[in-house]
PDB file of N, CA and C in Angstrom:
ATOM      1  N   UNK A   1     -59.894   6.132  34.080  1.00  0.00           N
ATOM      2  CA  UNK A   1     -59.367   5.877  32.763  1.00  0.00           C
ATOM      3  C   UNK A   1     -60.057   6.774  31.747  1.00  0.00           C
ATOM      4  N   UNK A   2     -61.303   6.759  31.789  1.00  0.00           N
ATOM      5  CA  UNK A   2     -61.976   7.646  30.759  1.00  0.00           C
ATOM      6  C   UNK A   2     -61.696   9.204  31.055  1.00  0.00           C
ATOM      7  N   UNK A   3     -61.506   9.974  32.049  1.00  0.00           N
ATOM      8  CA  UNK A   3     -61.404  11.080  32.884  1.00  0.00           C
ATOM      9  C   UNK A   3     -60.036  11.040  32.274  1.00  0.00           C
ATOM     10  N   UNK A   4     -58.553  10.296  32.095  1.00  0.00           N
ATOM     11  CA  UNK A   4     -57.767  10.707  31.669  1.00  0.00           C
ATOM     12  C   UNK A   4     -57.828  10.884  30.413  1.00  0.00           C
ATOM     13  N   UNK A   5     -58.657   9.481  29.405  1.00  0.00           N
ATOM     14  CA  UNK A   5     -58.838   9.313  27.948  1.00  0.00           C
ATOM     15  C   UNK A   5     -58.958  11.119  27.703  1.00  0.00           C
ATOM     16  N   UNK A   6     -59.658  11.235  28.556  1.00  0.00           N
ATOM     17  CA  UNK A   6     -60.589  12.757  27.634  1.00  0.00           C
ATOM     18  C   UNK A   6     -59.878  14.032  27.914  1.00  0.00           C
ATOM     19  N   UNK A   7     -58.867  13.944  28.927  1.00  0.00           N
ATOM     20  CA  UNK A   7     -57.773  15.202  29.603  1.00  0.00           C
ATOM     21  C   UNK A   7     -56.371  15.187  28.612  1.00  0.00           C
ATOM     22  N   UNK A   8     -56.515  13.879  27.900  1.00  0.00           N
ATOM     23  CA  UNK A   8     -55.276  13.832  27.153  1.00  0.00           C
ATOM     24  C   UNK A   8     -55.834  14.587  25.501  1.00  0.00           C
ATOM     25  N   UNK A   9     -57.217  14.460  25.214  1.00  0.00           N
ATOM     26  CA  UNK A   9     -57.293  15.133  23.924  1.00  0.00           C
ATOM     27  C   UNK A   9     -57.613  16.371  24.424  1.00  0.00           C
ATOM     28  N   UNK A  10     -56.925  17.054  24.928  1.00  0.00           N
ATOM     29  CA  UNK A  10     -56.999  18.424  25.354  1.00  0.00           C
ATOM     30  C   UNK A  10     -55.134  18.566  24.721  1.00  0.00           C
ATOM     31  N   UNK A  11     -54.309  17.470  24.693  1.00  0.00           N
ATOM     32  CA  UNK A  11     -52.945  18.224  24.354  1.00  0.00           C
ATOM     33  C   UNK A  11     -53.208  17.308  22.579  1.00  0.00           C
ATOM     34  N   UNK A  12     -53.572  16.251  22.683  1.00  0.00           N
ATOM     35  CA  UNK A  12     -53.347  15.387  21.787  1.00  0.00           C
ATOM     36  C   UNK A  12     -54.867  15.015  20.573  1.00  0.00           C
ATOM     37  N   UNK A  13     -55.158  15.849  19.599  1.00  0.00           N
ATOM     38  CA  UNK A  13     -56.122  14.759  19.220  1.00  0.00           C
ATOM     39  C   UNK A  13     -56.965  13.652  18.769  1.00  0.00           C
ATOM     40  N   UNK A  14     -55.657  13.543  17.907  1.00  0.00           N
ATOM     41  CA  UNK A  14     -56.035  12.001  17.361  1.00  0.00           C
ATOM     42  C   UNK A  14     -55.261  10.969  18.398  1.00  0.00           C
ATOM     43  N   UNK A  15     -55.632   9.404  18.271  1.00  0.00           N
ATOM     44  CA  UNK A  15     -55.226   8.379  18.923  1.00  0.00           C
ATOM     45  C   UNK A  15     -53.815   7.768  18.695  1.00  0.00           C
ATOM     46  N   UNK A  16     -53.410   8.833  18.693  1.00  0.00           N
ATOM     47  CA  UNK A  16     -51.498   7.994  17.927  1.00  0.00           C
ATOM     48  C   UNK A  16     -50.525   8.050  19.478  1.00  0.00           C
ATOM     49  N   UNK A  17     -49.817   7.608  18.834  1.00  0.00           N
ATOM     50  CA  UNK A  17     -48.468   6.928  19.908  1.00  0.00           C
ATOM     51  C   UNK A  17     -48.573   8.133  21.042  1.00  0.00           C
ATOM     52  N   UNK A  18     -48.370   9.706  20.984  1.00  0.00           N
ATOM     53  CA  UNK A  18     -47.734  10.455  21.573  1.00  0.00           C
ATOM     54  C   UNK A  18     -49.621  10.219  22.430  1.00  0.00           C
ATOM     55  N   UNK A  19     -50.819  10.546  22.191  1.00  0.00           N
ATOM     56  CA  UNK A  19     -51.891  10.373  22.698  1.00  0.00           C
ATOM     57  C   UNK A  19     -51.708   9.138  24.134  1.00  0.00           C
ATOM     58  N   UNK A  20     -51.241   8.005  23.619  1.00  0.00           N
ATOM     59  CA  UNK A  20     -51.200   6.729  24.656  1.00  0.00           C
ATOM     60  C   UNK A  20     -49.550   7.040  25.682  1.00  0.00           C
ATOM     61  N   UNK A  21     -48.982   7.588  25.159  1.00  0.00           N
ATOM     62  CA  UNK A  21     -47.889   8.109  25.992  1.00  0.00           C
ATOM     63  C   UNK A  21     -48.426   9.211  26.960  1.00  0.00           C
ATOM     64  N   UNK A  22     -49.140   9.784  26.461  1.00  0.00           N
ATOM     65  CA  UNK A  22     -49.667  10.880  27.890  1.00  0.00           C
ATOM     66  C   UNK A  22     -50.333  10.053  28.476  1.00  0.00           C
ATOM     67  N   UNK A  23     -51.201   9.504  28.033  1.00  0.00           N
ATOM     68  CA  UNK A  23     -52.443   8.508  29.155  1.00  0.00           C
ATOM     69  C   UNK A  23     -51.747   7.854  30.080  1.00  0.00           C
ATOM     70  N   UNK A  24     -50.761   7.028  29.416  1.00  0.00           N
ATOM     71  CA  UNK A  24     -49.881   6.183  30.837  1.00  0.00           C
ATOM     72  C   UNK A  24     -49.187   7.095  31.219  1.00  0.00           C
ATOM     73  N   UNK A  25     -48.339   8.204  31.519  1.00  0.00           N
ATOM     74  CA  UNK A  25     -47.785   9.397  32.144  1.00  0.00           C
ATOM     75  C   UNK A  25     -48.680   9.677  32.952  1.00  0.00           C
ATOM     76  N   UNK A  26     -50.113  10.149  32.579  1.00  0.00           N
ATOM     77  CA  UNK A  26     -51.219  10.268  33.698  1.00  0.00           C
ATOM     78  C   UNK A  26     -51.919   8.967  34.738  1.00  0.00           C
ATOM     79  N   UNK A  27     -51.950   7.851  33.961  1.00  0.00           N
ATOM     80  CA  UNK A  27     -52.403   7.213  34.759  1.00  0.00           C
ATOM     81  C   UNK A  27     -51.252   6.055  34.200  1.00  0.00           C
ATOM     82  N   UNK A  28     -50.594   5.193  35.099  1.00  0.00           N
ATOM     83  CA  UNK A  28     -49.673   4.087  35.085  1.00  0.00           C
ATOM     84  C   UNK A  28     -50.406   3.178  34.500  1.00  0.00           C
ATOM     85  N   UNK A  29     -51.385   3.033  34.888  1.00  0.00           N
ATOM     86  CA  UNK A  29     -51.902   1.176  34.634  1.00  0.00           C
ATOM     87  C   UNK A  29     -53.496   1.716  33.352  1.00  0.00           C
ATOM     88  N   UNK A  30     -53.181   2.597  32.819  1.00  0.00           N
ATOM     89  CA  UNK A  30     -54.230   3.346  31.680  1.00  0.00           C
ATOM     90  C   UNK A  30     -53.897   1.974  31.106  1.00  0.00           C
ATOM     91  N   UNK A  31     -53.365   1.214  30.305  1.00  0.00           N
ATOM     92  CA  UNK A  31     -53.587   0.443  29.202  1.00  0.00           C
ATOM     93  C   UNK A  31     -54.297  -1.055  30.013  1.00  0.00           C
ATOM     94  N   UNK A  32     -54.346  -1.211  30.793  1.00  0.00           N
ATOM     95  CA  UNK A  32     -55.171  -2.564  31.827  1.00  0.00           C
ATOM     96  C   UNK A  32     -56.279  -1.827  31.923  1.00  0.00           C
ATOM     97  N   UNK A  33     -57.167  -0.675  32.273  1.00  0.00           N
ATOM     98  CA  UNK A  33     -58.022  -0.472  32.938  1.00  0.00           C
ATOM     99  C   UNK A  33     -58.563  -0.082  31.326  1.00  0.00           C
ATOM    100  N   UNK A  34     -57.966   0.417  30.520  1.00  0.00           N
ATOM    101  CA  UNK A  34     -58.779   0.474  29.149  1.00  0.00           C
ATOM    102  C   UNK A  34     -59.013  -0.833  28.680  1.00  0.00           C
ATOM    103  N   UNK A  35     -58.479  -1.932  28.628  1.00  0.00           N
ATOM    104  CA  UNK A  35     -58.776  -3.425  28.672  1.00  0.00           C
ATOM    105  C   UNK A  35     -60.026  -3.799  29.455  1.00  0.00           C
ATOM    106  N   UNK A  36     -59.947  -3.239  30.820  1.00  0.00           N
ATOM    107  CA  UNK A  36     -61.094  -4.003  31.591  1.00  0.00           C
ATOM    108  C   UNK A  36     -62.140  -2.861  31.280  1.00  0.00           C
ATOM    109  N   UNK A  37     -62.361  -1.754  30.720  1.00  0.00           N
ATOM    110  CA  UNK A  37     -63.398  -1.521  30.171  1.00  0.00           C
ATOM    111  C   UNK A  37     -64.374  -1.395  29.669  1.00  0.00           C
ATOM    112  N   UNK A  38     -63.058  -2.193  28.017  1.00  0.00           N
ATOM    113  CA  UNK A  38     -63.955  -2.537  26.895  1.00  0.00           C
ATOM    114  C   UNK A  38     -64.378  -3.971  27.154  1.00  0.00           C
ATOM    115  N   UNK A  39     -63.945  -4.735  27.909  1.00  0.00           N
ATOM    116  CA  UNK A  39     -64.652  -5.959  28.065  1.00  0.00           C
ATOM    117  C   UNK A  39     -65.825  -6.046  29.129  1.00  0.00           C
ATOM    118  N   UNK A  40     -65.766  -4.664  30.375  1.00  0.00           N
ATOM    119  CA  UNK A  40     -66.988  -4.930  30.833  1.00  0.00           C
ATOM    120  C   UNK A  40     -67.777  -4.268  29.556  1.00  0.00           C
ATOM    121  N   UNK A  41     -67.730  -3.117  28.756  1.00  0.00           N
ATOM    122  CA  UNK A  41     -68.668  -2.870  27.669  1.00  0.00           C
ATOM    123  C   UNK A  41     -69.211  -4.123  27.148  1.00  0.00           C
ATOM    124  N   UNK A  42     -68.471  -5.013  26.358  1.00  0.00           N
ATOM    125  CA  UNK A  42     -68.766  -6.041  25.735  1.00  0.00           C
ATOM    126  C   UNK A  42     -69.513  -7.550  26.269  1.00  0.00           C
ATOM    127  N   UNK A  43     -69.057  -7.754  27.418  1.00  0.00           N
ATOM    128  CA  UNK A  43     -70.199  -7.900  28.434  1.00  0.00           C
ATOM    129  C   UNK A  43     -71.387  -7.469  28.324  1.00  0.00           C
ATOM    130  N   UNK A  44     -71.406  -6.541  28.516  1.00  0.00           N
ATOM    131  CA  UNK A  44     -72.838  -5.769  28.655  1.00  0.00           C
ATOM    132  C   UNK A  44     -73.415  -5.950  27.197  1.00  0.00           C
ATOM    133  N   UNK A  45     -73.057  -5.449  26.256  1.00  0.00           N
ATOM    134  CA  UNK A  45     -73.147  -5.914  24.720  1.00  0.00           C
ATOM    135  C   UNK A  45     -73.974  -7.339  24.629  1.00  0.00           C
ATOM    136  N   UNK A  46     -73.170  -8.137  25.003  1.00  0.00           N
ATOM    137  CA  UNK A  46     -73.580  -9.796  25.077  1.00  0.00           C
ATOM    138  C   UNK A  46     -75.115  -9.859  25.587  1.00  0.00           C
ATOM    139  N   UNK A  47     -75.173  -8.873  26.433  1.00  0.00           N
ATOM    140  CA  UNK A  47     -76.470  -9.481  27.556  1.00  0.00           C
ATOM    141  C   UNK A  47     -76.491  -9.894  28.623  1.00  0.00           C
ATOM    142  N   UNK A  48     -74.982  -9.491  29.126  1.00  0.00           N
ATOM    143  CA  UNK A  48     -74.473  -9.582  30.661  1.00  0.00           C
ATOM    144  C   UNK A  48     -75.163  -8.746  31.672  1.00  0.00           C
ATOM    145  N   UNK A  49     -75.345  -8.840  32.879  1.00  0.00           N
ATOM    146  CA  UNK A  49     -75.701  -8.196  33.970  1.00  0.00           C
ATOM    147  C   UNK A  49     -75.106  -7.612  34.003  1.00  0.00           C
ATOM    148  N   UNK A  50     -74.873  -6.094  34.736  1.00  0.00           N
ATOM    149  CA  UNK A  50     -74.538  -5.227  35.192  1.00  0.00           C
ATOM    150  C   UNK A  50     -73.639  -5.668  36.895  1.00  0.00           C
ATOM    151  N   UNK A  51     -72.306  -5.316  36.628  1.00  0.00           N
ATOM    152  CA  UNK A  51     -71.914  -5.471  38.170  1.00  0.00           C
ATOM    153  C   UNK A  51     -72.300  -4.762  39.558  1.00  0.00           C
ATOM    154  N   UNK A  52     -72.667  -3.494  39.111  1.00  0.00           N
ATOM    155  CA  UNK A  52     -73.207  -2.776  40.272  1.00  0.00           C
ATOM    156  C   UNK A  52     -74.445  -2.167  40.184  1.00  0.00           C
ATOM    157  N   UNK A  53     -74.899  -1.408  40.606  1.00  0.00           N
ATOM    158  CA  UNK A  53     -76.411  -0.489  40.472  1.00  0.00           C
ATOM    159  C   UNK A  53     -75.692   0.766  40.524  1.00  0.00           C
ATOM    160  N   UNK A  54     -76.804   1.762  40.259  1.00  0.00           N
ATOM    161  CA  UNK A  54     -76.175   2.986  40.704  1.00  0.00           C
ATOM    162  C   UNK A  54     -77.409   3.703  41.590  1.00  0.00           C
ATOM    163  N   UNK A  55     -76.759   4.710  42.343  1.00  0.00           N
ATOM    164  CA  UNK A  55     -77.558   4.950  43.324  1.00  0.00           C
ATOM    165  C   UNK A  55     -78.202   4.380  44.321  1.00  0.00           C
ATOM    166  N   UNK A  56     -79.662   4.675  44.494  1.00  0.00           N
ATOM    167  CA  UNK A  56     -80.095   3.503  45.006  1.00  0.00           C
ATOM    168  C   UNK A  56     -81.043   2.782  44.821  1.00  0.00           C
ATOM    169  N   UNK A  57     -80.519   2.362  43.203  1.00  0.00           N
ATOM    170  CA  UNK A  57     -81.488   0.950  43.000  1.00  0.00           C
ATOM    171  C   UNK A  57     -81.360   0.295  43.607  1.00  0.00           C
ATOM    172  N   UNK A  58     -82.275  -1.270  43.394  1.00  0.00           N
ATOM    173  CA  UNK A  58     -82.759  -2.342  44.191  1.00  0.00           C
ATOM    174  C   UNK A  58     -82.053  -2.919  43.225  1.00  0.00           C
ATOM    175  N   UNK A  59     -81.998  -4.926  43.809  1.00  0.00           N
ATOM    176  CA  UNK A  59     -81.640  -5.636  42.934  1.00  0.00           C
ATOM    177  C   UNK A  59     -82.556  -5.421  41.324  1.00  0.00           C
ATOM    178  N   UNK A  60     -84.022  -5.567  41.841  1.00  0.00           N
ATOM    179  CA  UNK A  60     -84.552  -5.486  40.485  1.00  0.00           C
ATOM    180  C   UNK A  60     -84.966  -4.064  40.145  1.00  0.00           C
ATOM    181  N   UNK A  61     -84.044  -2.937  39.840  1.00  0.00           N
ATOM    182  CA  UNK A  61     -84.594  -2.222  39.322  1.00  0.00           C
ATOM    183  C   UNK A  61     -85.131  -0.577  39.833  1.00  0.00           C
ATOM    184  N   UNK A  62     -85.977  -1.053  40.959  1.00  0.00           N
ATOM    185  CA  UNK A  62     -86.398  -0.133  41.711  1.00  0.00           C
ATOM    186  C   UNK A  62     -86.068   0.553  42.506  1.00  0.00           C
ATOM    187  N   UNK A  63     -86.290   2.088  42.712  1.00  0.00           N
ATOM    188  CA  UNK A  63     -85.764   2.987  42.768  1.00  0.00           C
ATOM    189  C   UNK A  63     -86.506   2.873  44.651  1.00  0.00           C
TER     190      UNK A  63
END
């Protein structure tokens, strides 16, 4: 979703109608996965856990 967000201001640059018309042209389900985004953001915001690790952290942290 973000990988398209950012391929579409390459034709488009402000956020208007014709901007969200390329995004779903590129990706079908762009307006759900920009939804589940900003709510894992906001999650996280809150003071939510993190769903995954990256790499190869440990549960707590360690590398």
């Amino acid at each position: 979703m973000i990988a398209v967000h950012e391929l579409a201001h390459l034709r488009e640059s402000d956020h208007n109608k014709a901007f969200y018309q390329l995004c779903e042209y590129m990706e079908p389900s762009y307006h759900q996965l920009e939804l589940e985004v900003r709510l894992y953001l906001t999650w996280l915001d809150q003071g939510g856990h993190r769903l995954w690790q990256l790499g190869a952290e440990s549960a707590d942290g360690a590398r």
